[in-house]
N, C-alpha and C. Protein backbone atom coordinates (compact mmCIF):
# COMPACT_ATOMS: atom_id res chain seq x y z
N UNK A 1 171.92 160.18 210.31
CA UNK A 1 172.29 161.02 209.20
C UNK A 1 171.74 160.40 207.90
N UNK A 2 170.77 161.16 207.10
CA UNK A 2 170.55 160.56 205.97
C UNK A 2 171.87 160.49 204.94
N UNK A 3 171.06 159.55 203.83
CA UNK A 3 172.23 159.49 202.88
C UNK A 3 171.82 160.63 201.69
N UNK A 4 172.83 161.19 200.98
CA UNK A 4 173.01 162.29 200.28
C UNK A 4 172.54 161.64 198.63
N UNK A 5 171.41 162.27 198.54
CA UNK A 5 170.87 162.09 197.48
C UNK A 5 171.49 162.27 195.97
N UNK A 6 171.66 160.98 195.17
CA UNK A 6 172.87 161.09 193.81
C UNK A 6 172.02 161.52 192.63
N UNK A 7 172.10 161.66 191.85
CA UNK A 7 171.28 161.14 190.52
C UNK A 7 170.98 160.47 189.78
N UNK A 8 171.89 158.78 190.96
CA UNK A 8 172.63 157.60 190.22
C UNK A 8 171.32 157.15 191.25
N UNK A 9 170.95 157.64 192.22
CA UNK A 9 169.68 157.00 193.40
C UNK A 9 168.51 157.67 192.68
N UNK A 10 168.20 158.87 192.51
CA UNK A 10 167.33 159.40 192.08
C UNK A 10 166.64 158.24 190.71
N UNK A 11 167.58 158.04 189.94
CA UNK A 11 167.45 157.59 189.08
C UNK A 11 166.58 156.00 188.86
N UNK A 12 167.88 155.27 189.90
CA UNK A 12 167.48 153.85 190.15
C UNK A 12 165.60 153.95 191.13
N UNK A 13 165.59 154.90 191.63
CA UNK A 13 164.57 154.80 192.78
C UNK A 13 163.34 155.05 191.81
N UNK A 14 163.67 156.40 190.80
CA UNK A 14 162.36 156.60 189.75
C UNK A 14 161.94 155.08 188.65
N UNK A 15 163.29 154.54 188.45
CA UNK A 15 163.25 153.03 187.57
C UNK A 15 162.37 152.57 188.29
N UNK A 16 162.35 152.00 189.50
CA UNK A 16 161.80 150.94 190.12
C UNK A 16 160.64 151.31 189.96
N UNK A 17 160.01 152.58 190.45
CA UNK A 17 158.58 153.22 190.65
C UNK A 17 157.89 152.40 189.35
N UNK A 18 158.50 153.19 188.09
CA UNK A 18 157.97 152.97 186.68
C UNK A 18 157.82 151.29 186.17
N UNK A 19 158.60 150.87 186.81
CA UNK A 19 158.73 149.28 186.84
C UNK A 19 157.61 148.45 187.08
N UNK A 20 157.28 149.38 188.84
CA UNK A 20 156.74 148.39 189.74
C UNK A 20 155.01 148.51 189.20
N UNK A 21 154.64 149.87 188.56
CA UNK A 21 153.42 150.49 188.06
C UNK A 21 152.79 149.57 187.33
N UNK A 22 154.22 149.77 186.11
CA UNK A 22 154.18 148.38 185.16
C UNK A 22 153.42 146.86 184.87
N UNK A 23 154.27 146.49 186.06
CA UNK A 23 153.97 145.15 186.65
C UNK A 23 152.82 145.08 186.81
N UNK A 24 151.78 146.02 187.63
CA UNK A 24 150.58 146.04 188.64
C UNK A 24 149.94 146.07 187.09
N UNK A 25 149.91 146.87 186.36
CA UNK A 25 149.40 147.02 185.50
C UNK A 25 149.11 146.52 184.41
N UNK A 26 150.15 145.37 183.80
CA UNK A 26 150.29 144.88 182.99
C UNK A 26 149.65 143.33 183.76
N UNK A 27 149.82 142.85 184.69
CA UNK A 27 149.22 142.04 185.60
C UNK A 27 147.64 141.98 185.69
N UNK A 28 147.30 143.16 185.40
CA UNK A 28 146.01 143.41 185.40
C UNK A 28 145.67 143.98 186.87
N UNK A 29 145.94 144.56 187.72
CA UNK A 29 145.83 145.50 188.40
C UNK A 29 144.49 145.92 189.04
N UNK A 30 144.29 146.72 190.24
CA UNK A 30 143.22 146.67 190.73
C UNK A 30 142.29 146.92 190.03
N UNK A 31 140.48 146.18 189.59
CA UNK A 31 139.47 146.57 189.19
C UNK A 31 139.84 145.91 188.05
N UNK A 32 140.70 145.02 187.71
CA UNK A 32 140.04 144.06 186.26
C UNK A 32 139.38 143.15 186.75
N UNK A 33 138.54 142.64 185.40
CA UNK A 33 137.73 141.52 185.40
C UNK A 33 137.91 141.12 184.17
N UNK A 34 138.16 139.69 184.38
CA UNK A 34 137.86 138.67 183.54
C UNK A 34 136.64 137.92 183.40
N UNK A 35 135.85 137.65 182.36
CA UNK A 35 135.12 136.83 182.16
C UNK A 35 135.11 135.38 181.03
N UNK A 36 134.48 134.37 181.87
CA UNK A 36 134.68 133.29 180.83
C UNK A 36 133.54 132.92 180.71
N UNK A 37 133.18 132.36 179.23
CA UNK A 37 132.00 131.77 178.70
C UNK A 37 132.17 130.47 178.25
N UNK A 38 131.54 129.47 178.55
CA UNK A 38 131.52 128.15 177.35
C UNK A 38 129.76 127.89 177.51
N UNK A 39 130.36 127.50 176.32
CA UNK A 39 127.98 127.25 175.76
C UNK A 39 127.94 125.51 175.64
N UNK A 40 127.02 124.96 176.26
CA UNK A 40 127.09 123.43 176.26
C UNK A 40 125.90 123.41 175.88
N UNK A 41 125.23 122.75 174.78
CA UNK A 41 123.90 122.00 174.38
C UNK A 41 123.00 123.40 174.32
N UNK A 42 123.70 124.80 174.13
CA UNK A 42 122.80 125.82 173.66
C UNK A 42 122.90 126.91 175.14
N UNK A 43 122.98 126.43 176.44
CA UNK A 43 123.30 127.05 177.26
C UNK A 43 124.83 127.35 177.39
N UNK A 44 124.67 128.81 178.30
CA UNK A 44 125.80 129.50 178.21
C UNK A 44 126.32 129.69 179.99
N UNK A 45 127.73 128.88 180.36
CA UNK A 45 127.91 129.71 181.63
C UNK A 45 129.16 130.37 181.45
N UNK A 46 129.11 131.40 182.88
CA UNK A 46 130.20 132.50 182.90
C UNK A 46 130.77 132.36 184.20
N UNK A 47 132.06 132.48 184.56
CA UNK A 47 132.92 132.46 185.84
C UNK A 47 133.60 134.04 185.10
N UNK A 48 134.09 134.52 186.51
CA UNK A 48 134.71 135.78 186.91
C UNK A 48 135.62 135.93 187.79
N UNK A 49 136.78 136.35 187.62
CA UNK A 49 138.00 136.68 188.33
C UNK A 49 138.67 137.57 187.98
N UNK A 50 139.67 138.01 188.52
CA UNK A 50 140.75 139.34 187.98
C UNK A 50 141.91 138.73 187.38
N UNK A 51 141.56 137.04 187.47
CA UNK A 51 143.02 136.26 186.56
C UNK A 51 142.31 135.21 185.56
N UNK A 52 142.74 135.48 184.67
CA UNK A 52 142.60 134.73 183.18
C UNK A 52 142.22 133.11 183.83
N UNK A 53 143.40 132.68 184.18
CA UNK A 53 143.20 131.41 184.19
C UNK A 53 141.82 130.83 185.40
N UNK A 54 141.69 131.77 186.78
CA UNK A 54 140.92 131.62 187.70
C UNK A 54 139.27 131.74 187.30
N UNK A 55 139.22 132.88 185.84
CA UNK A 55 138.27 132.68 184.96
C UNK A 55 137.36 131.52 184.65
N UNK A 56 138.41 130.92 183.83
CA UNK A 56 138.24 130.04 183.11
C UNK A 56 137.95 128.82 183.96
N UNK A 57 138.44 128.35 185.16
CA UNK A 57 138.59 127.58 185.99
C UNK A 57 136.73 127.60 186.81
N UNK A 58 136.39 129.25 187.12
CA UNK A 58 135.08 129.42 187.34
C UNK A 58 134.26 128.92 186.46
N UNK A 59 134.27 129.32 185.26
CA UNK A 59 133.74 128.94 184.19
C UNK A 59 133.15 127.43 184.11
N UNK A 60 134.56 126.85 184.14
CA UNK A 60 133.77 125.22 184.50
C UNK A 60 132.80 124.60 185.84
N UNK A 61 133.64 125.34 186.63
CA UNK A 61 132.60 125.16 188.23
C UNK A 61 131.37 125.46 187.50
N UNK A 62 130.96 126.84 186.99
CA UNK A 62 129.72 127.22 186.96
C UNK A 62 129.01 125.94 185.80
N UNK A 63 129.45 125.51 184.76
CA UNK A 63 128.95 124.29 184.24
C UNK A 63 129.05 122.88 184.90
N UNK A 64 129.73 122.76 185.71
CA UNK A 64 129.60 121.56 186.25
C UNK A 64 128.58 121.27 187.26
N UNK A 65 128.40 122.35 188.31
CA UNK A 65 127.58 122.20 189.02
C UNK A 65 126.32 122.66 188.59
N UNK A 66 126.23 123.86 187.56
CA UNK A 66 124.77 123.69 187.12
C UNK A 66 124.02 122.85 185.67
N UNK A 67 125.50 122.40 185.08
CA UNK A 67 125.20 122.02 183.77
C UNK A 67 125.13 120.36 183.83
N UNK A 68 126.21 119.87 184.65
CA UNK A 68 126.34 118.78 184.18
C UNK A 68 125.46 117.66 184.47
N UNK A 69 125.00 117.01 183.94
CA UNK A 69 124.03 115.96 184.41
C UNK A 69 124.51 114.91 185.30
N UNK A 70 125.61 114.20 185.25
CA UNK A 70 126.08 113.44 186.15
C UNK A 70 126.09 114.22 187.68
N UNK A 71 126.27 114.94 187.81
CA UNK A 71 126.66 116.05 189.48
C UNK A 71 124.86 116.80 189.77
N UNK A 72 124.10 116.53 188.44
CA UNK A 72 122.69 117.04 188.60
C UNK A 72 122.25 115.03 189.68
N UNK A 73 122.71 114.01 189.17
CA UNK A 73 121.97 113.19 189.47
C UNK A 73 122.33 112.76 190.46
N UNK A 74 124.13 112.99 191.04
CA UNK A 74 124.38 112.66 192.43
C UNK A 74 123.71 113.42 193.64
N UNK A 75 123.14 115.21 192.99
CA UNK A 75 122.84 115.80 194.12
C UNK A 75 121.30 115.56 194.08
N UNK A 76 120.91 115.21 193.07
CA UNK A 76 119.20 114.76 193.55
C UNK A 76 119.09 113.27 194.48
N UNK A 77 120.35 112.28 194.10
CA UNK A 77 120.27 111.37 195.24
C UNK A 77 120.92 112.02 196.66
N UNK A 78 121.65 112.67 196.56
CA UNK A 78 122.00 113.33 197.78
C UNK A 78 120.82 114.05 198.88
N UNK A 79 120.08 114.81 198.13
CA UNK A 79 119.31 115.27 198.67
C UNK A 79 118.11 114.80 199.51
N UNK A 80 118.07 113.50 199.19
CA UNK A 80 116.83 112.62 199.58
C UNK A 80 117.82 111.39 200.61
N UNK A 81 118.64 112.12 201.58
CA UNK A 81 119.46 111.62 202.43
C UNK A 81 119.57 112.23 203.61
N UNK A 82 119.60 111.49 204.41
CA UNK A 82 119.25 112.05 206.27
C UNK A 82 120.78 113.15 206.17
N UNK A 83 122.01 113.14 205.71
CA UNK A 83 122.86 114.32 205.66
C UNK A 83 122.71 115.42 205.28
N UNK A 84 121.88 115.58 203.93
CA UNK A 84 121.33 116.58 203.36
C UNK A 84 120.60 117.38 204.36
N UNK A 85 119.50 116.54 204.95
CA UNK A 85 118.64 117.32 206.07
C UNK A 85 119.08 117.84 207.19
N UNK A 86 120.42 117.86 207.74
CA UNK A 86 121.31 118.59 208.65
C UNK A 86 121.38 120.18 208.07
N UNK A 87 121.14 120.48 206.96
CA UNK A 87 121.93 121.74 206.72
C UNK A 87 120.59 122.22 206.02
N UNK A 88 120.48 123.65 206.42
CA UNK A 88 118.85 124.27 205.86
C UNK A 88 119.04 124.64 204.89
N UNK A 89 118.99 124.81 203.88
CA UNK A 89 119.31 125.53 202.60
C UNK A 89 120.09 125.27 202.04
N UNK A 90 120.22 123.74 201.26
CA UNK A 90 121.07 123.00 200.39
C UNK A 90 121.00 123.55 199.48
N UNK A 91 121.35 124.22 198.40
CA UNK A 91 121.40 124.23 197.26
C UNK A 91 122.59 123.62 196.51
N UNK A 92 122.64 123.38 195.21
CA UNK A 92 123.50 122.75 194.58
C UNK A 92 124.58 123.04 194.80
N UNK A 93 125.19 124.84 195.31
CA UNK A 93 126.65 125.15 195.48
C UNK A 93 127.05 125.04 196.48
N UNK A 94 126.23 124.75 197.42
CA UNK A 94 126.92 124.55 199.09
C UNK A 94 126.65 122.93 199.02
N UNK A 95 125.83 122.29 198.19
CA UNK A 95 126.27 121.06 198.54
C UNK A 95 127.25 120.35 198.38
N UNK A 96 128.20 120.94 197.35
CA UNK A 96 129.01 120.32 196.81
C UNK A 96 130.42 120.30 198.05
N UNK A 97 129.75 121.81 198.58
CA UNK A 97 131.44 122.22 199.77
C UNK A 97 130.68 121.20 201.12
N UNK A 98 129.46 120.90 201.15
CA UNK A 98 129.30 119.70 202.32
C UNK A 98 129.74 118.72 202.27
N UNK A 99 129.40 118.13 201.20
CA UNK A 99 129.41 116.20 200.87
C UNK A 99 131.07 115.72 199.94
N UNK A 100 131.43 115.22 200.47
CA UNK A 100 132.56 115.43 200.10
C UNK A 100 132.55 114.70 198.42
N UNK A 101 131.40 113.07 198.41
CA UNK A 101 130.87 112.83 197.12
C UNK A 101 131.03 113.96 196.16
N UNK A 102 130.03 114.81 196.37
CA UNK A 102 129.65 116.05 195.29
C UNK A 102 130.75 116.61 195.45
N UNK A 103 131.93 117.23 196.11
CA UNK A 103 132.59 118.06 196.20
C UNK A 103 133.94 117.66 195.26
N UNK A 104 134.25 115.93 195.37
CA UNK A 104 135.03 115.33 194.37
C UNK A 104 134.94 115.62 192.95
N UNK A 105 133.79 114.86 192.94
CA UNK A 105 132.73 115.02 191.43
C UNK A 105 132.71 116.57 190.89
N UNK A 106 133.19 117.28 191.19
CA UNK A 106 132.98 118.77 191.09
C UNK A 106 134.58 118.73 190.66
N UNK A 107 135.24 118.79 191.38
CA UNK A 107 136.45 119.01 191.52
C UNK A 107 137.06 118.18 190.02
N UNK A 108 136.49 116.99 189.96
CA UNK A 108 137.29 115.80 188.50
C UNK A 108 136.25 116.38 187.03
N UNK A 109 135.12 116.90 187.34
CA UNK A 109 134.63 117.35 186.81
C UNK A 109 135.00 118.59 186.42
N UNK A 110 135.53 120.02 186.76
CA UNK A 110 136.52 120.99 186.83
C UNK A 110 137.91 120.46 185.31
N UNK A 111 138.33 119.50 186.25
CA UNK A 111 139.57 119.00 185.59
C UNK A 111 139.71 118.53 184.13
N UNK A 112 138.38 117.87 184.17
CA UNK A 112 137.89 117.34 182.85
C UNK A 112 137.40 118.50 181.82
N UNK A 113 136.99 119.39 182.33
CA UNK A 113 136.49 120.85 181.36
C UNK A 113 137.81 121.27 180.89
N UNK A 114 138.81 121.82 182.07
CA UNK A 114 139.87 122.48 181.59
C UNK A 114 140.67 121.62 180.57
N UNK A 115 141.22 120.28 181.25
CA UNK A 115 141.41 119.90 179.87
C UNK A 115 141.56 119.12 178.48
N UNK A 116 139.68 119.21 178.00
CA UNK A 116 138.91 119.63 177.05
C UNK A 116 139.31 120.88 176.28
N UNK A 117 139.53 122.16 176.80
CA UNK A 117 139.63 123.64 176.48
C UNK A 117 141.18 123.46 176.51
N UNK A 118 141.86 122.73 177.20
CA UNK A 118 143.14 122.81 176.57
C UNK A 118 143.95 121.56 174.95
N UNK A 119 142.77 120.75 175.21
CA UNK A 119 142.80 119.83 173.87
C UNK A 119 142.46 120.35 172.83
N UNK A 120 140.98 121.23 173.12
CA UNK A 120 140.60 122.11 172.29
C UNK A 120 139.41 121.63 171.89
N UNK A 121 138.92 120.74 172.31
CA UNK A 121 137.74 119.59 172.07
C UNK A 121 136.31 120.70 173.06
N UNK A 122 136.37 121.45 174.00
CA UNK A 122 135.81 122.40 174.38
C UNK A 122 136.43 123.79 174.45
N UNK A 123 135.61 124.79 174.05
CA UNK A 123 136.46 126.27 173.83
C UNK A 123 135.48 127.07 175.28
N UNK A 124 136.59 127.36 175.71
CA UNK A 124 136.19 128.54 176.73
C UNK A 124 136.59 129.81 176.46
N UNK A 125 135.85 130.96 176.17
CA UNK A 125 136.24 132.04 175.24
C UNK A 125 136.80 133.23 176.69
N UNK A 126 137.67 133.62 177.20
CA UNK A 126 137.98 134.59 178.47
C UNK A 126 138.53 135.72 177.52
N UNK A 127 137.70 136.86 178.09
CA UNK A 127 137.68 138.27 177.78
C UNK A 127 138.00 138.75 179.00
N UNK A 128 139.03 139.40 179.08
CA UNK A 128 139.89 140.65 180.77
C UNK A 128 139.85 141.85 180.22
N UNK A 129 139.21 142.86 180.99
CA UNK A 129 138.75 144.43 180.91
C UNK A 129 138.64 145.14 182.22
């Protein structure tokens, strides 16, 4: 037997709907994008996510592994290493998820961007649309 519909249910059941829309929405909801920029020595990189902070977090990956010179000089010694030559198509972003070296260095490197941008000593500018 169903239950007999109130206006006190009607009510609470339409709240929640308008609530839950809300949430999704104000959350940023299916089909946003965020983008983050920081410019180092005149170059510019960008990370992308549907969350602000996961942005910003790309953002530094994308400078660390292509910007930074320290993680430029571990993977040119890396590369000229019998491990490197196991895997066909090293490039700088899969090397970092091989070698666990580079993958550290990436990772403290990450840590060190964010926070910079939270000292304020580096600005990462994130725009969500």
């Amino acid at each position: 037997m169903l239950p007999k519909i109130t206006r006190k249910n009607l009510f609470t059941t339409a709240l929640t709907g308008i609530v839950g829309v809300g949430l999704i929405l104000g959350c940023g909801g299916p089909g946003r994008t965020c983008v983050g920029e920081l410019t180092v020595d005149g170059k510019t990189y960008q990370g992308r996510d549907p969350s602000e902070a996961q942005a910003r977090q790309n953002t530094c990956s994308k400078y660390c592994i292509e910007g930074d010179a320290g993680y430029d000089r571990l993977y040119q010694e890396f590369i000229k290493t019998p491990e490197s030559k196991k895997v066909i198509g090293l490039d700088k972003w899969s090397a970092q998820a091989e070698n666990k070296k580079l993958g550290e260095y990436v990772r403290q490197c990450e840590q060190d961007c964010l926070k910079q941008h939270t000292d304020g000593t580096r600005r990462i500018e994130v725009k969500c649309q």
